[in-house]
C-alpha atoms as a PDB file:
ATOM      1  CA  UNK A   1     122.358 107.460 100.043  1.00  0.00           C
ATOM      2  CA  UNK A   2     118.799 107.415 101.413  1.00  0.00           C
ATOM      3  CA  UNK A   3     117.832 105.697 104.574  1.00  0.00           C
ATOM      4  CA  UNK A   4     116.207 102.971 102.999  1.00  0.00           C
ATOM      5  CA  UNK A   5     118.384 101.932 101.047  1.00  0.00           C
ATOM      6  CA  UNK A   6     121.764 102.148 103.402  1.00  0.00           C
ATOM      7  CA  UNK A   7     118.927  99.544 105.636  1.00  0.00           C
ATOM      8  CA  UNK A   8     118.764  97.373 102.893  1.00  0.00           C
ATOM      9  CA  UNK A   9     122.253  96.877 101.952  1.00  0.00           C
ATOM     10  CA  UNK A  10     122.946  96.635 105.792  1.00  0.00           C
ATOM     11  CA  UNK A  11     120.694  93.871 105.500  1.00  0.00           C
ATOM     12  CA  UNK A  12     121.580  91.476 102.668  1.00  0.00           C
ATOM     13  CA  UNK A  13     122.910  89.128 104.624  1.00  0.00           C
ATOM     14  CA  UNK A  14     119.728  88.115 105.485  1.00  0.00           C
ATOM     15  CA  UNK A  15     117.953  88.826 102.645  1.00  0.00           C
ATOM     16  CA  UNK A  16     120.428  86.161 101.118  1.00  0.00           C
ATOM     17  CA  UNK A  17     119.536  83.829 103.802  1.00  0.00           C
ATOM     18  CA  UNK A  18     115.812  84.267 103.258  1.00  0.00           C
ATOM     19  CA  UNK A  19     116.046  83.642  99.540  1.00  0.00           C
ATOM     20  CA  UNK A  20     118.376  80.148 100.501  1.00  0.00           C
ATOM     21  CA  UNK A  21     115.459  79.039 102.613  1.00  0.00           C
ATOM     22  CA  UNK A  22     114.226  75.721 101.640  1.00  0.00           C
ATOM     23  CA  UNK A  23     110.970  76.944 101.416  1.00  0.00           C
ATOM     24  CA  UNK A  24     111.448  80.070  98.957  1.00  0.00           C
ATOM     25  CA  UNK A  25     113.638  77.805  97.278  1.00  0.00           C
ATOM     26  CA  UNK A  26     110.880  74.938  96.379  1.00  0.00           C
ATOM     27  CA  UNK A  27     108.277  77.621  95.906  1.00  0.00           C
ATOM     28  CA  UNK A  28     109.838  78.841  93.038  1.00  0.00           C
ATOM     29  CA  UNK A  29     110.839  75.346  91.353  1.00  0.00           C
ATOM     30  CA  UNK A  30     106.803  74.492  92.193  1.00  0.00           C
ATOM     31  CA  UNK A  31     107.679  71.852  94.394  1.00  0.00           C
ATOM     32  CA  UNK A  32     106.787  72.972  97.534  1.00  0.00           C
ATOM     33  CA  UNK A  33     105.069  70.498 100.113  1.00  0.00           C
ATOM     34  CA  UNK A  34     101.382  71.590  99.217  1.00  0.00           C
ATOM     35  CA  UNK A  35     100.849  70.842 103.348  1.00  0.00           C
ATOM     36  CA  UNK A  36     104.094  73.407 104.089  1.00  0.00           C
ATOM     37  CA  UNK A  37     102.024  75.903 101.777  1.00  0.00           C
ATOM     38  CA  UNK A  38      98.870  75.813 103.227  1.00  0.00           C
ATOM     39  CA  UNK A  39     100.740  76.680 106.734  1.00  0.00           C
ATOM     40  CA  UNK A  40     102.256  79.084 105.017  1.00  0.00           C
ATOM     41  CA  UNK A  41      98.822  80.544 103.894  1.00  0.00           C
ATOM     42  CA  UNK A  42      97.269  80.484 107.293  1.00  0.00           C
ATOM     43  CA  UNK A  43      99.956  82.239 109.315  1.00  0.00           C
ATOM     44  CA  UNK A  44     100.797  84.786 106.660  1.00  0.00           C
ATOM     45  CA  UNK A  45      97.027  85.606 106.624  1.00  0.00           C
ATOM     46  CA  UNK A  46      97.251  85.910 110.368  1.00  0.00           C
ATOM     47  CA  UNK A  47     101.091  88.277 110.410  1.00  0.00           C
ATOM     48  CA  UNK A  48      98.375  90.494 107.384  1.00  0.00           C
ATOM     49  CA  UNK A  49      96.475  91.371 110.516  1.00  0.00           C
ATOM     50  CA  UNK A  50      98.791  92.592 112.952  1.00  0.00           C
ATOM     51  CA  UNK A  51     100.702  94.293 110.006  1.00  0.00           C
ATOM     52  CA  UNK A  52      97.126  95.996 109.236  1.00  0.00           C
ATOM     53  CA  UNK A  53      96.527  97.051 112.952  1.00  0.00           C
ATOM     54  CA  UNK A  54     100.260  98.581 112.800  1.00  0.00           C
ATOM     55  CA  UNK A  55      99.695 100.175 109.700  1.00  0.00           C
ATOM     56  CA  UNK A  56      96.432 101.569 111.699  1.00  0.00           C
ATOM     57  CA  UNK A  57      98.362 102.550 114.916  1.00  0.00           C
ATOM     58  CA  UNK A  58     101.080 104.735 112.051  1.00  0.00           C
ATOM     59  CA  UNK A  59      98.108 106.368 110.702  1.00  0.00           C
ATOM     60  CA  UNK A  60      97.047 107.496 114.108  1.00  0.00           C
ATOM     61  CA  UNK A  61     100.576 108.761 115.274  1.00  0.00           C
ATOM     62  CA  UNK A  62     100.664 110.861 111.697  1.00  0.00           C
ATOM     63  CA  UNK A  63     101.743 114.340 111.980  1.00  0.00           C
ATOM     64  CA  UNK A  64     100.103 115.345 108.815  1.00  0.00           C
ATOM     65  CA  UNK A  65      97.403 114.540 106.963  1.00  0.00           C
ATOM     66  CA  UNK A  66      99.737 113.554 103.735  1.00  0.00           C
ATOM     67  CA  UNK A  67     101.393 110.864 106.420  1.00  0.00           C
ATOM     68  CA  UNK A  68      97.835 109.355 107.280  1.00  0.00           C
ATOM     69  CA  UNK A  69      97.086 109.559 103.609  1.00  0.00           C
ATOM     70  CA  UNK A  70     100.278 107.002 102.895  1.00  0.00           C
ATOM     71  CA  UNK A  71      99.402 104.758 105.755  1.00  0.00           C
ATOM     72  CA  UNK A  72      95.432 104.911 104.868  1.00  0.00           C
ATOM     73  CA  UNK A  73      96.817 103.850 101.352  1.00  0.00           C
ATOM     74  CA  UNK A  74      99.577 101.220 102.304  1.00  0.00           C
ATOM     75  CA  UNK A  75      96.336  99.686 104.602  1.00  0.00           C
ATOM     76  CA  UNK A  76      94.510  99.020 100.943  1.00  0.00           C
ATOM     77  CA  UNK A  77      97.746  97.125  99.863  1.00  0.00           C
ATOM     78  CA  UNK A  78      97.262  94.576 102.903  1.00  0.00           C
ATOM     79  CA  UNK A  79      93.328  94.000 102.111  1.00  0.00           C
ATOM     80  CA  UNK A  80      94.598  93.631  98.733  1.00  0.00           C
ATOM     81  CA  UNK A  81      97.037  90.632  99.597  1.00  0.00           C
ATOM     82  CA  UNK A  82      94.300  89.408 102.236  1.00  0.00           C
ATOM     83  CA  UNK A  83      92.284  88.805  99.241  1.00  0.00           C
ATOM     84  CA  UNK A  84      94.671  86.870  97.359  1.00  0.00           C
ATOM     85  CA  UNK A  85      94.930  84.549 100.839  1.00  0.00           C
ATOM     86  CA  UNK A  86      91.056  84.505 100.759  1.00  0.00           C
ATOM     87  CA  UNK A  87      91.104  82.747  97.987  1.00  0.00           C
ATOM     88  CA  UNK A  88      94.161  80.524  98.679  1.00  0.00           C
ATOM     89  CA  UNK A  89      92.429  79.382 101.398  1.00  0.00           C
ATOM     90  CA  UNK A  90      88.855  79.026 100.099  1.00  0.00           C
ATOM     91  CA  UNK A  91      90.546  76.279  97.663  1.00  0.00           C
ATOM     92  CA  UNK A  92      92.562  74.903 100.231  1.00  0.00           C
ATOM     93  CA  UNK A  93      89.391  74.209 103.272  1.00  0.00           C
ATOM     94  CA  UNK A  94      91.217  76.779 105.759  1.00  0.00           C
ATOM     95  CA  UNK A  95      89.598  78.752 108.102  1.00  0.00           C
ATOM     96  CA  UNK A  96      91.636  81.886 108.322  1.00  0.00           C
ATOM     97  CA  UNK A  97      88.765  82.791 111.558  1.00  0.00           C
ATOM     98  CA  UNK A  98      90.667  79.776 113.432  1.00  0.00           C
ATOM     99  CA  UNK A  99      94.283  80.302 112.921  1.00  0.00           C
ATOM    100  CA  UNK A 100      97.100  79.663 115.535  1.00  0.00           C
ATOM    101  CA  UNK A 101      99.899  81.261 115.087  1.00  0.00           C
ATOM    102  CA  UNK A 102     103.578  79.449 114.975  1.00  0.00           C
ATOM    103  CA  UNK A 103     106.092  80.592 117.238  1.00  0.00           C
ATOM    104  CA  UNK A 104     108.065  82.584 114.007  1.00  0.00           C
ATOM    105  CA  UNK A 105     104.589  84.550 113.513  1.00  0.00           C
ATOM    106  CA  UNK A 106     103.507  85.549 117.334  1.00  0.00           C
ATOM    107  CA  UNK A 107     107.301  86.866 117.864  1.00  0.00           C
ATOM    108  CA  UNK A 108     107.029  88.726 114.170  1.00  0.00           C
ATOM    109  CA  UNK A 109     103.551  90.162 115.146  1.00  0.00           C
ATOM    110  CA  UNK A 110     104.340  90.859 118.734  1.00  0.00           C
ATOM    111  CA  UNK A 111     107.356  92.750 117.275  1.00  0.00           C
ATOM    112  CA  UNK A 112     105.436  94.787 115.083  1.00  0.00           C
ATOM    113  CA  UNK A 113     102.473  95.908 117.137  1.00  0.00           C
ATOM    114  CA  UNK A 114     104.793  96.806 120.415  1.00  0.00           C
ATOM    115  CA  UNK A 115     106.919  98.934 117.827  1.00  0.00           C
ATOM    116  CA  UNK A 116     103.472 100.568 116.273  1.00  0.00           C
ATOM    117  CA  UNK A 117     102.480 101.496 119.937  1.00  0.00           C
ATOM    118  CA  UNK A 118     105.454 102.199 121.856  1.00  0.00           C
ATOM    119  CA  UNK A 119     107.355 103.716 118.696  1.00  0.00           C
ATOM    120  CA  UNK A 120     107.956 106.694 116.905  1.00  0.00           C
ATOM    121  CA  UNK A 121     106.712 107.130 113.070  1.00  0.00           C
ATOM    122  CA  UNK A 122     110.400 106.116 111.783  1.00  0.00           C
ATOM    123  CA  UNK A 123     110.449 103.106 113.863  1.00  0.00           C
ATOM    124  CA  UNK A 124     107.111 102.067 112.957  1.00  0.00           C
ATOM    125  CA  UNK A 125     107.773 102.360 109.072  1.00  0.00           C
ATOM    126  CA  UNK A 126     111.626 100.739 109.646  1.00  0.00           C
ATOM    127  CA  UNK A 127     109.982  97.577 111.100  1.00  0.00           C
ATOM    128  CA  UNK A 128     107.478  97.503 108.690  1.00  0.00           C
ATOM    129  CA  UNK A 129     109.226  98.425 105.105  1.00  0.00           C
ATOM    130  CA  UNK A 130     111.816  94.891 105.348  1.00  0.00           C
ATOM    131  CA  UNK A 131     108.670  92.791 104.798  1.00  0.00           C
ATOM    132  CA  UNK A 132     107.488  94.498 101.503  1.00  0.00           C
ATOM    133  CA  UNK A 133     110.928  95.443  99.947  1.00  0.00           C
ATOM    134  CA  UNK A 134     111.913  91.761 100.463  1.00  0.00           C
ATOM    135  CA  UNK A 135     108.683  90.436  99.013  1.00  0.00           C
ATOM    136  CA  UNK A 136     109.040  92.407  96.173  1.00  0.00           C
ATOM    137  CA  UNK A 137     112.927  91.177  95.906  1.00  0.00           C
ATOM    138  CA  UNK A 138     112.144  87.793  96.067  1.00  0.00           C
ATOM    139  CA  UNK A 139     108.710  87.773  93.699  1.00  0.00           C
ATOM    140  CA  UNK A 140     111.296  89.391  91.104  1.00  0.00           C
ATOM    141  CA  UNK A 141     113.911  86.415  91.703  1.00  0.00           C
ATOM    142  CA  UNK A 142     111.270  84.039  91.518  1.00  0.00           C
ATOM    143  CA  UNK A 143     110.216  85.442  88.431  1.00  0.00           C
ATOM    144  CA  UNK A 144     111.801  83.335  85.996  1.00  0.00           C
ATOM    145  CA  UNK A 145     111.105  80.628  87.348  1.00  0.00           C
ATOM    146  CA  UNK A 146     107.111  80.930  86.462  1.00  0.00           C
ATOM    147  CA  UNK A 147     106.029  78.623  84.024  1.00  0.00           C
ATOM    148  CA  UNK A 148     102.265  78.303  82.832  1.00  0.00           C
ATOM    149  CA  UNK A 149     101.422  75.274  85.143  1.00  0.00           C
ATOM    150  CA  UNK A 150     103.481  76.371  88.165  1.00  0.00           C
ATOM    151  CA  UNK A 151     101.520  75.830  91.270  1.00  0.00           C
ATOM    152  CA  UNK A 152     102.233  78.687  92.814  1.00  0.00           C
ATOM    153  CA  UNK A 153     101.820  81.161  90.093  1.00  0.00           C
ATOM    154  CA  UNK A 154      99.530  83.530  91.618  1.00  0.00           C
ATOM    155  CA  UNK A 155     101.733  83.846  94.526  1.00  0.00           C
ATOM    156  CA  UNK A 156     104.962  84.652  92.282  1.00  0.00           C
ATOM    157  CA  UNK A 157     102.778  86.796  90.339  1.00  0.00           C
ATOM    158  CA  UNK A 158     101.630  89.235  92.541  1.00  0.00           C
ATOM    159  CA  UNK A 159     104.830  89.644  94.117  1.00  0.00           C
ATOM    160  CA  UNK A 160     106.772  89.962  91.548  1.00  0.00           C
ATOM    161  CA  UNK A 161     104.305  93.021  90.330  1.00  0.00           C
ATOM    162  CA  UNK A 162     104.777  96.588  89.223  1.00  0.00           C
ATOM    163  CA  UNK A 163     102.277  97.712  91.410  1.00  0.00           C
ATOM    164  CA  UNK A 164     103.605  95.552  94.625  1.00  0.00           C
ATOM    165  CA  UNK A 165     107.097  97.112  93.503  1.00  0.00           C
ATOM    166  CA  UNK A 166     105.342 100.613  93.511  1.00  0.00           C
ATOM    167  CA  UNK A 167     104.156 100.099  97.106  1.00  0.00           C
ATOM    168  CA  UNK A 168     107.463  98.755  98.431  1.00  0.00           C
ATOM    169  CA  UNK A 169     109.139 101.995  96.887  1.00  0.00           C
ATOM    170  CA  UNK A 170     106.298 104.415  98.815  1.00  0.00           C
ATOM    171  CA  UNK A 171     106.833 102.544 102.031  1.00  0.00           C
ATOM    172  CA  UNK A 172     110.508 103.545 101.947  1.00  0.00           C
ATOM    173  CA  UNK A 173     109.819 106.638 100.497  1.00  0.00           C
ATOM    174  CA  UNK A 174     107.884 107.484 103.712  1.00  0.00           C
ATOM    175  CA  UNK A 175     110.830 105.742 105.971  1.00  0.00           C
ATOM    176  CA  UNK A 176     112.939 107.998 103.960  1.00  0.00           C
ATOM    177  CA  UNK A 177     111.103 111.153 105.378  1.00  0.00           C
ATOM    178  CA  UNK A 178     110.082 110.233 108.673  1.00  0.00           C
ATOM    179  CA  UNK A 179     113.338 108.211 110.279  1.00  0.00           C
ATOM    180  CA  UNK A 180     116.511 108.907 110.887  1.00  0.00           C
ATOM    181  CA  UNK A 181     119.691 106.771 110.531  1.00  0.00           C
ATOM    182  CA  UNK A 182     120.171 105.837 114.895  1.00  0.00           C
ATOM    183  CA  UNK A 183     120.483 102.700 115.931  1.00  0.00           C
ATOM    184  CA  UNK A 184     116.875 102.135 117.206  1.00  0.00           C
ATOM    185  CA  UNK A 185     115.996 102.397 113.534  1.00  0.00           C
ATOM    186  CA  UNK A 186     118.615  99.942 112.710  1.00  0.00           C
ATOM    187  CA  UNK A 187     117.462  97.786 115.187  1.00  0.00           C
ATOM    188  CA  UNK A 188     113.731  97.538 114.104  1.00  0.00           C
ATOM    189  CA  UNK A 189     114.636  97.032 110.863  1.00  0.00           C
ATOM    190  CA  UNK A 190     117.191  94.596 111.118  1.00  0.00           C
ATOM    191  CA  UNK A 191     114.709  92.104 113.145  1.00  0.00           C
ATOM    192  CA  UNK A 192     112.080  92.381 111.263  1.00  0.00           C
ATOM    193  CA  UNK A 193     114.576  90.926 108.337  1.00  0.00           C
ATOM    194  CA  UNK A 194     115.163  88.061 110.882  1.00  0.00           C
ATOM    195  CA  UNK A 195     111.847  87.526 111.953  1.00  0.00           C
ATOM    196  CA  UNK A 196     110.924  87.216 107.941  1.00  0.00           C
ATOM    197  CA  UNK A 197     113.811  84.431 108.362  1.00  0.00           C
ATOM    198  CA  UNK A 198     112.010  82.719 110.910  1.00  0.00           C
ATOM    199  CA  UNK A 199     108.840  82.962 109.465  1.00  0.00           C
ATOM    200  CA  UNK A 200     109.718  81.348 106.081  1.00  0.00           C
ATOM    201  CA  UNK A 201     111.543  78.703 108.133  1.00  0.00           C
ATOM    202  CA  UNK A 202     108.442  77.615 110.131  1.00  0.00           C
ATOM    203  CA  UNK A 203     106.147  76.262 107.839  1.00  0.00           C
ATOM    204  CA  UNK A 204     108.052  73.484 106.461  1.00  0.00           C
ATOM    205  CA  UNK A 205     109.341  72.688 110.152  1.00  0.00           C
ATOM    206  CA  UNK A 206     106.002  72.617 111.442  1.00  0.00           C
ATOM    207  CA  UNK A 207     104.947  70.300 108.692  1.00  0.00           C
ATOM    208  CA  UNK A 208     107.357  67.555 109.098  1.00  0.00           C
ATOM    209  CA  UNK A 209     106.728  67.999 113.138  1.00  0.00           C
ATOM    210  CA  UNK A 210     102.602  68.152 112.602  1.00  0.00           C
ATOM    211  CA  UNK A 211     102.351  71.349 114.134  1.00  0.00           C
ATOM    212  CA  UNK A 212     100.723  73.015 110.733  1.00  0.00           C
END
């Protein structure tokens, strides 16, 4: 079995959990708290960022030029999403240049940019290949859901995409060549499924609190 996929069924626990949160939950019905999703917008926008930089970092500890070729190409995927926030928040009045990150998102970027700098490629890709395998898990679950007037089309849309699929698949295709099943791998993995627990947890909880 390859790596990525013995991390993912180590993992469904909390992919489970993730897919039970409230706020995946009411996203797909369409009747999320507009206010929860415009936190949501805002600190994903700001997690795109860090997960850019750490993309950036992986590029730079490449061994060959194919590896920086897969990074330099997973780094077009993020601009590509940061777009589709862009525009989220142009409609919504948010000022992406001004955001503050939630406890859920400074402990899921923190994460991610001490693994990019203090790890090795496999534990750089490991903490980074949960997020879009999970994305592209849920957009497909959500996917029946979509009706023409769902408010939150775009968003099920572009997860639920062949071509968002595609890049989840080369992410762990590159895990699948550069780690090795140890526990550190296991380990960087398996948080980054919690912190993507966290994080869908927060925006709703900083809504009802005022914090978003």
């Amino acid at each position: 079995m390859p790596l990525h996929q013995i991390l993912w069924e180590a993992n469904q626990d909390l992919a489970e959990a993730c897919w039970k949160q409230p706020f995946v939950q009411d996203l797909g019905e369409g009747t999320l708290n507009p206010a929860a999703f415009r936190c949501y917008v805002a600190q994903d926008a700001y997690f795109l960022r860090a997960f850019l930089r750490a993309y950036a970092l992986g590029a730079a500890k490449s061994d060959t030029l194919e590896q920086a070729r897969c990074f330099q190409h997973f780094m077009g995927g993020v601009l590509e999403e940061l777009e589709l926030h862009g525009r989220y928040a142009a409609s919504l009045g948010i000022d992406l240049n001004q955001v503050r990150p939630l406890t859920a998102t400074s402990a899921y970027t923190d994460f991610l940019l001490r693994t990019a700098w203090g790890g090795d490629l496999g534990e750089i890709v490991a903490a980074m290949a949960p997020c879009m395998r999970l994305y592209a898990w849920l957009g497909q679950r959500l996917l029946p859901s979509l009706r023409d007037d769902h408010p939150y089309r775009d968003w099920i849309v572009t997860y639920a995409s062949a071509d968002f699929a595609a890049l989840a698949q080369e992410v762990e295709t590159l895990l699948n060549a550069v780690g090795h099943d140890k526990p550190v791998v296991r380990d960087a993995y398996r948080y980054a499924m919690v912190c993507e627990r966290q994080f869908f947890a927060a925006p709703l909880a900083a809504t009802r609190t005022g914090a978003g």
